[in-house]
N, C-alpha and C. Protein backbone atom coordinates (compact mmCIF):
# COMPACT_ATOMS: atom_id res chain seq x y z
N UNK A 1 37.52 -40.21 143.57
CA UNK A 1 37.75 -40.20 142.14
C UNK A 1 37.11 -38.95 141.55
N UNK A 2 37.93 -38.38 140.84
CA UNK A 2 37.83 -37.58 140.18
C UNK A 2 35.91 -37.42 138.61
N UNK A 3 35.09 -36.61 139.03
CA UNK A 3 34.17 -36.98 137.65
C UNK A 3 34.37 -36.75 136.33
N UNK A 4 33.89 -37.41 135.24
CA UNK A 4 34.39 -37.13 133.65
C UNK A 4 33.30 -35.65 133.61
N UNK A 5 34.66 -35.14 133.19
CA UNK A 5 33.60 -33.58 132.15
C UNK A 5 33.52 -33.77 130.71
N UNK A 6 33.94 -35.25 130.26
CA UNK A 6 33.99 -35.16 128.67
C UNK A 6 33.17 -36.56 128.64
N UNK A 7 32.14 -37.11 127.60
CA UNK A 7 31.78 -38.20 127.16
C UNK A 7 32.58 -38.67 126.68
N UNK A 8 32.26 -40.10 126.38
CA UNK A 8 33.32 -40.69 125.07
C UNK A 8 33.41 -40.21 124.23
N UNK A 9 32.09 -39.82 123.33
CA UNK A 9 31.89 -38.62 121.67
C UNK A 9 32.63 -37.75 122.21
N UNK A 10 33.47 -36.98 122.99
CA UNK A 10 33.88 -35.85 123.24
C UNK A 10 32.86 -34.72 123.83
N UNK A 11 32.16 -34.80 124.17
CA UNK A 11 31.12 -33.60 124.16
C UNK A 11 31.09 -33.35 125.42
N UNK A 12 31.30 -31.97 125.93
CA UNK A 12 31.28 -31.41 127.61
C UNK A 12 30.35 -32.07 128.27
N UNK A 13 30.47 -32.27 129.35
CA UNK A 13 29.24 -32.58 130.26
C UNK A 13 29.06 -31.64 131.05
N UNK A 14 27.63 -31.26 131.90
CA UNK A 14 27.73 -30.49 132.61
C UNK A 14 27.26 -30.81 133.57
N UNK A 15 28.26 -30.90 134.76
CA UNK A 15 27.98 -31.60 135.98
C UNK A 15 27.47 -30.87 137.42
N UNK A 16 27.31 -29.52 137.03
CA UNK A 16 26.40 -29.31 138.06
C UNK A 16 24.68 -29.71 138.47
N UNK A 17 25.04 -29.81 140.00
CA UNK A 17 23.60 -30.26 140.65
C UNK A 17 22.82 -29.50 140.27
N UNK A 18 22.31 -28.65 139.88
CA UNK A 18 21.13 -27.31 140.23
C UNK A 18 20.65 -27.96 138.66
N UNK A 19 21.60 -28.70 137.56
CA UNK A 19 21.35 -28.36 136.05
C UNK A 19 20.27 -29.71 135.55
N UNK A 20 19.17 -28.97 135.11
CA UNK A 20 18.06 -30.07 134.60
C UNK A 20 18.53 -30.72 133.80
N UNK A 21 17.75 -32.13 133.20
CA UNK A 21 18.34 -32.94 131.95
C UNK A 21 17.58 -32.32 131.04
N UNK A 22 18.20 -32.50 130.14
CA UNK A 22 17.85 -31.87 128.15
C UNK A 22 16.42 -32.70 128.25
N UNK A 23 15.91 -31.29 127.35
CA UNK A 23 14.58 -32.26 127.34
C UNK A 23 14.27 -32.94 126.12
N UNK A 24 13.48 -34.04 125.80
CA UNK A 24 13.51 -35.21 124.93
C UNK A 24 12.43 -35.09 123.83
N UNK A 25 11.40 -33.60 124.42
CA UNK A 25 10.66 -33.31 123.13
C UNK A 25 10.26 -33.46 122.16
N UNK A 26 11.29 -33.12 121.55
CA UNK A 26 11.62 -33.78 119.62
C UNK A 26 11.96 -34.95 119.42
N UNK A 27 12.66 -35.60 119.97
CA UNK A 27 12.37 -37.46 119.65
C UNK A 27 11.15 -37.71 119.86
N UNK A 28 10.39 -37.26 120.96
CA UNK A 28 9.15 -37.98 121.31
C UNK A 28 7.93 -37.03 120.43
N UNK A 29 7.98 -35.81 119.42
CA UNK A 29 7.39 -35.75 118.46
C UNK A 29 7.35 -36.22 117.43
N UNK A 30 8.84 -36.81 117.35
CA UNK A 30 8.98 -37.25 115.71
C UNK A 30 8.36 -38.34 115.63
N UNK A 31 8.77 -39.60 117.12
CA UNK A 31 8.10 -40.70 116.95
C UNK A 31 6.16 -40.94 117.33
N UNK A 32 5.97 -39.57 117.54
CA UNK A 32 4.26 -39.86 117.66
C UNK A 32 3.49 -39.11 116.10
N UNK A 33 5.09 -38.49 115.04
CA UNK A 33 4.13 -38.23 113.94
C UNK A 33 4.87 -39.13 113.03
N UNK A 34 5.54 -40.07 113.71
CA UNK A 34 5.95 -41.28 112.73
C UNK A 34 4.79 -42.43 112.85
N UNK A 35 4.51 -42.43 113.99
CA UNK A 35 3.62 -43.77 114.71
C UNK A 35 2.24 -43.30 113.50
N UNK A 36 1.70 -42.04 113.56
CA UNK A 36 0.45 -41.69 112.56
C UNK A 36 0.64 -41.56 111.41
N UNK A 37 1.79 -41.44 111.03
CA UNK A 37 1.47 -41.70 109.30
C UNK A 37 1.73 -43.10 108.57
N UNK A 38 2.26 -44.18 109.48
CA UNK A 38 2.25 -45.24 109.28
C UNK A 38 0.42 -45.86 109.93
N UNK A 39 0.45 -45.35 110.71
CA UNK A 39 -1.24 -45.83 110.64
C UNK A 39 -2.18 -45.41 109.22
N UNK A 40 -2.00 -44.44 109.61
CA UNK A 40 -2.55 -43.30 108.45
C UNK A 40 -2.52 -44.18 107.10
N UNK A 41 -1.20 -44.52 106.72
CA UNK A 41 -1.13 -45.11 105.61
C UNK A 41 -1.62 -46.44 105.94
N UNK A 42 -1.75 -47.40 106.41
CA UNK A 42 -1.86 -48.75 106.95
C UNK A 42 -3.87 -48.85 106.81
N UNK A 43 -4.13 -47.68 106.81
CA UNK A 43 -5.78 -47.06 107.03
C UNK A 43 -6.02 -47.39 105.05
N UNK A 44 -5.34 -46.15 104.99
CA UNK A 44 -5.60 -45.81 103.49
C UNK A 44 -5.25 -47.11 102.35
N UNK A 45 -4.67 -48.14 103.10
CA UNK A 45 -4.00 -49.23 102.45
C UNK A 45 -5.49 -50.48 102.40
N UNK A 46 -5.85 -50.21 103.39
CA UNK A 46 -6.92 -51.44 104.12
C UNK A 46 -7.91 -50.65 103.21
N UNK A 47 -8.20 -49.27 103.17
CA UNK A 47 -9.60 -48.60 102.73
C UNK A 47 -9.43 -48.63 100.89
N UNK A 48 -8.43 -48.82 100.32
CA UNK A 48 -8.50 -49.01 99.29
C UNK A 48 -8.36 -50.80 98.53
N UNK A 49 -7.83 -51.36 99.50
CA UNK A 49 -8.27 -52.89 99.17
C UNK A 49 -9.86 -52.93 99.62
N UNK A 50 -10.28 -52.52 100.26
CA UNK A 50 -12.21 -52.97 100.31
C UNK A 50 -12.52 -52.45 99.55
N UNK A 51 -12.02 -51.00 99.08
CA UNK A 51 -12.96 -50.21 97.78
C UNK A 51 -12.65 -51.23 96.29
N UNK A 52 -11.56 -51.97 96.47
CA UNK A 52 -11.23 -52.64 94.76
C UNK A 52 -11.72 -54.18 95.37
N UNK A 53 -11.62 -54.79 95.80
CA UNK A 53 -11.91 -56.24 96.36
C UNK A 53 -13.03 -56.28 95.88
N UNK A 54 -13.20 -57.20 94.70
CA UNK A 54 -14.41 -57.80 94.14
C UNK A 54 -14.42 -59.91 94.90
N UNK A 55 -15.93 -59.69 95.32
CA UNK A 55 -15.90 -61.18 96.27
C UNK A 55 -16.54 -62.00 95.14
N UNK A 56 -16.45 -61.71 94.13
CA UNK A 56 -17.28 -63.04 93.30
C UNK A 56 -15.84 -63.73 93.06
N UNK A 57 -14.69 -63.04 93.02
CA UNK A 57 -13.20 -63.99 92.66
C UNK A 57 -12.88 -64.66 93.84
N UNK A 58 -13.62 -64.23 94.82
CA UNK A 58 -12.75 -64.83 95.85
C UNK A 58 -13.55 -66.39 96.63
N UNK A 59 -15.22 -65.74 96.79
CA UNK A 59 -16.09 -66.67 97.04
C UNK A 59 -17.16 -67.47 96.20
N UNK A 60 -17.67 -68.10 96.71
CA UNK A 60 -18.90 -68.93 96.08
C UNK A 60 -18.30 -70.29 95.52
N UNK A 61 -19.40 -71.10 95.53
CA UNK A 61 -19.05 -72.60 95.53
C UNK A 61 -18.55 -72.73 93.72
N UNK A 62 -18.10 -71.45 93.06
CA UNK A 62 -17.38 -71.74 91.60
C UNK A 62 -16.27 -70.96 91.63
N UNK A 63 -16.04 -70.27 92.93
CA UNK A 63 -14.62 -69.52 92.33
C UNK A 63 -13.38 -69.98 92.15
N UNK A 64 -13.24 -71.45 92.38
CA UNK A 64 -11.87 -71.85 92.20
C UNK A 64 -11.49 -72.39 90.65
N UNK A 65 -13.19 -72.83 90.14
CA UNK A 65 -13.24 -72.76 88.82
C UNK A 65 -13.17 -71.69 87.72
N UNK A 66 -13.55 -70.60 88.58
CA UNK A 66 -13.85 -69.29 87.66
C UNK A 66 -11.94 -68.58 87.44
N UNK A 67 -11.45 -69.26 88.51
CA UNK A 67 -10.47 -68.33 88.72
C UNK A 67 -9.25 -69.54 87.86
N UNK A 68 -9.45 -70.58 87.73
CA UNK A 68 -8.64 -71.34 86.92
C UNK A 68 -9.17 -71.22 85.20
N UNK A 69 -10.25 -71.28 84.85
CA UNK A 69 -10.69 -70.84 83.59
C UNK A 69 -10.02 -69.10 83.02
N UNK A 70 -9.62 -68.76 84.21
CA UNK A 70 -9.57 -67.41 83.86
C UNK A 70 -7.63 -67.33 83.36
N UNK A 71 -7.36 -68.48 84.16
CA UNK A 71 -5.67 -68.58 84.04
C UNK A 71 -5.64 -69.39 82.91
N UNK A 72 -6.14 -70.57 82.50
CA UNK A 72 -6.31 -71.33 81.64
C UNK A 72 -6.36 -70.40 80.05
N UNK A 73 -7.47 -69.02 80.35
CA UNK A 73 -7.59 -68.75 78.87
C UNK A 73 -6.46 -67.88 78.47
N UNK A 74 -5.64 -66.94 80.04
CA UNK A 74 -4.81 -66.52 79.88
C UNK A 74 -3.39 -66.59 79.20
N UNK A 75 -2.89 -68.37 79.47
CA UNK A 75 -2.19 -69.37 79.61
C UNK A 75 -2.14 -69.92 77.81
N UNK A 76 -3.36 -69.72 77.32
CA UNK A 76 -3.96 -70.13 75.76
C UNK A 76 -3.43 -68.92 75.06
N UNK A 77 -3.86 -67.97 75.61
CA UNK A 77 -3.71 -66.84 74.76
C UNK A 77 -1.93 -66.74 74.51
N UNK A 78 -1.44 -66.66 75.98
CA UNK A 78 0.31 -66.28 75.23
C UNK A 78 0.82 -67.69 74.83
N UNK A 79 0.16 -68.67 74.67
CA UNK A 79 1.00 -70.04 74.10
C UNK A 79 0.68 -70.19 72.41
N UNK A 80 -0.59 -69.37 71.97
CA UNK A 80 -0.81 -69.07 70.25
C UNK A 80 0.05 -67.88 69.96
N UNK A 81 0.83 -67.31 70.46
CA UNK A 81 1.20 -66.48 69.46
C UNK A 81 2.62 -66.52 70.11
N UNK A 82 3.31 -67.30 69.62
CA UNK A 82 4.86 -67.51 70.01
C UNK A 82 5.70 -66.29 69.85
N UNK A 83 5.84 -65.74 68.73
CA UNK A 83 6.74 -64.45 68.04
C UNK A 83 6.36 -63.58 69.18
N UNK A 84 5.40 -63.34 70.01
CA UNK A 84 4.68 -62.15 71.23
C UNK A 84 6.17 -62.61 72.59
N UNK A 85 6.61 -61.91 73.27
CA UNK A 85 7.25 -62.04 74.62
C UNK A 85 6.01 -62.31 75.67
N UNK A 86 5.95 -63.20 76.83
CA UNK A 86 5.14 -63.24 77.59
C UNK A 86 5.04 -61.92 78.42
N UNK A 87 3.48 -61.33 78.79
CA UNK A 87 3.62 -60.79 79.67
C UNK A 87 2.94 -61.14 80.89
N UNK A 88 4.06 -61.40 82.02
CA UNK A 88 4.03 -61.30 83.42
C UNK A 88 2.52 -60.36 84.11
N UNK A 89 1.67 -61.10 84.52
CA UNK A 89 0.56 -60.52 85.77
C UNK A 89 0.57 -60.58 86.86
């Protein structure tokens, strides 16, 4: 049997023995400076939630109270002034 000199896409092949395969280089740069800026960012994501993360909302034997008083006065405030549109937090 005869070998294909054409791919399916159409594109020559080149079927001599002596001829190296294409090298893969640039895929395998793009995906090792794709892999780091998704870390990179994934870094900068984690390092700026610890820099804002306040633990008095989150812990201690009153924060589930502190944090419902806090919705409660929220909840007061847009239910006195009807003519106001709610705003969404």
């Amino acid at each position: 049997m005869r070998p294909a000199i054409f791919d399916p896409f159409g594109e020559r092949l080149d079927l001599q023995a002596g001829c190296a395969a294409p090298r893969r280089r640039p895929v395998r740069t793009r995906r090792i400076v794709g892999a780091v800026l998704f870390w990179a960012l994934a870094a900068g994501l984690i390092t700026a939630r610890c820099a804002f993360f306040d633990p008095s909302t989150a812990f201690g034997p009153d924060a589930p109270a502190r944090v419902a008083s806090t919705q409660a006065t929220e909840l007061a405030s847009t239910q006195s002034a009807p003519d106001q549109a709610p705003v969404l937090r």
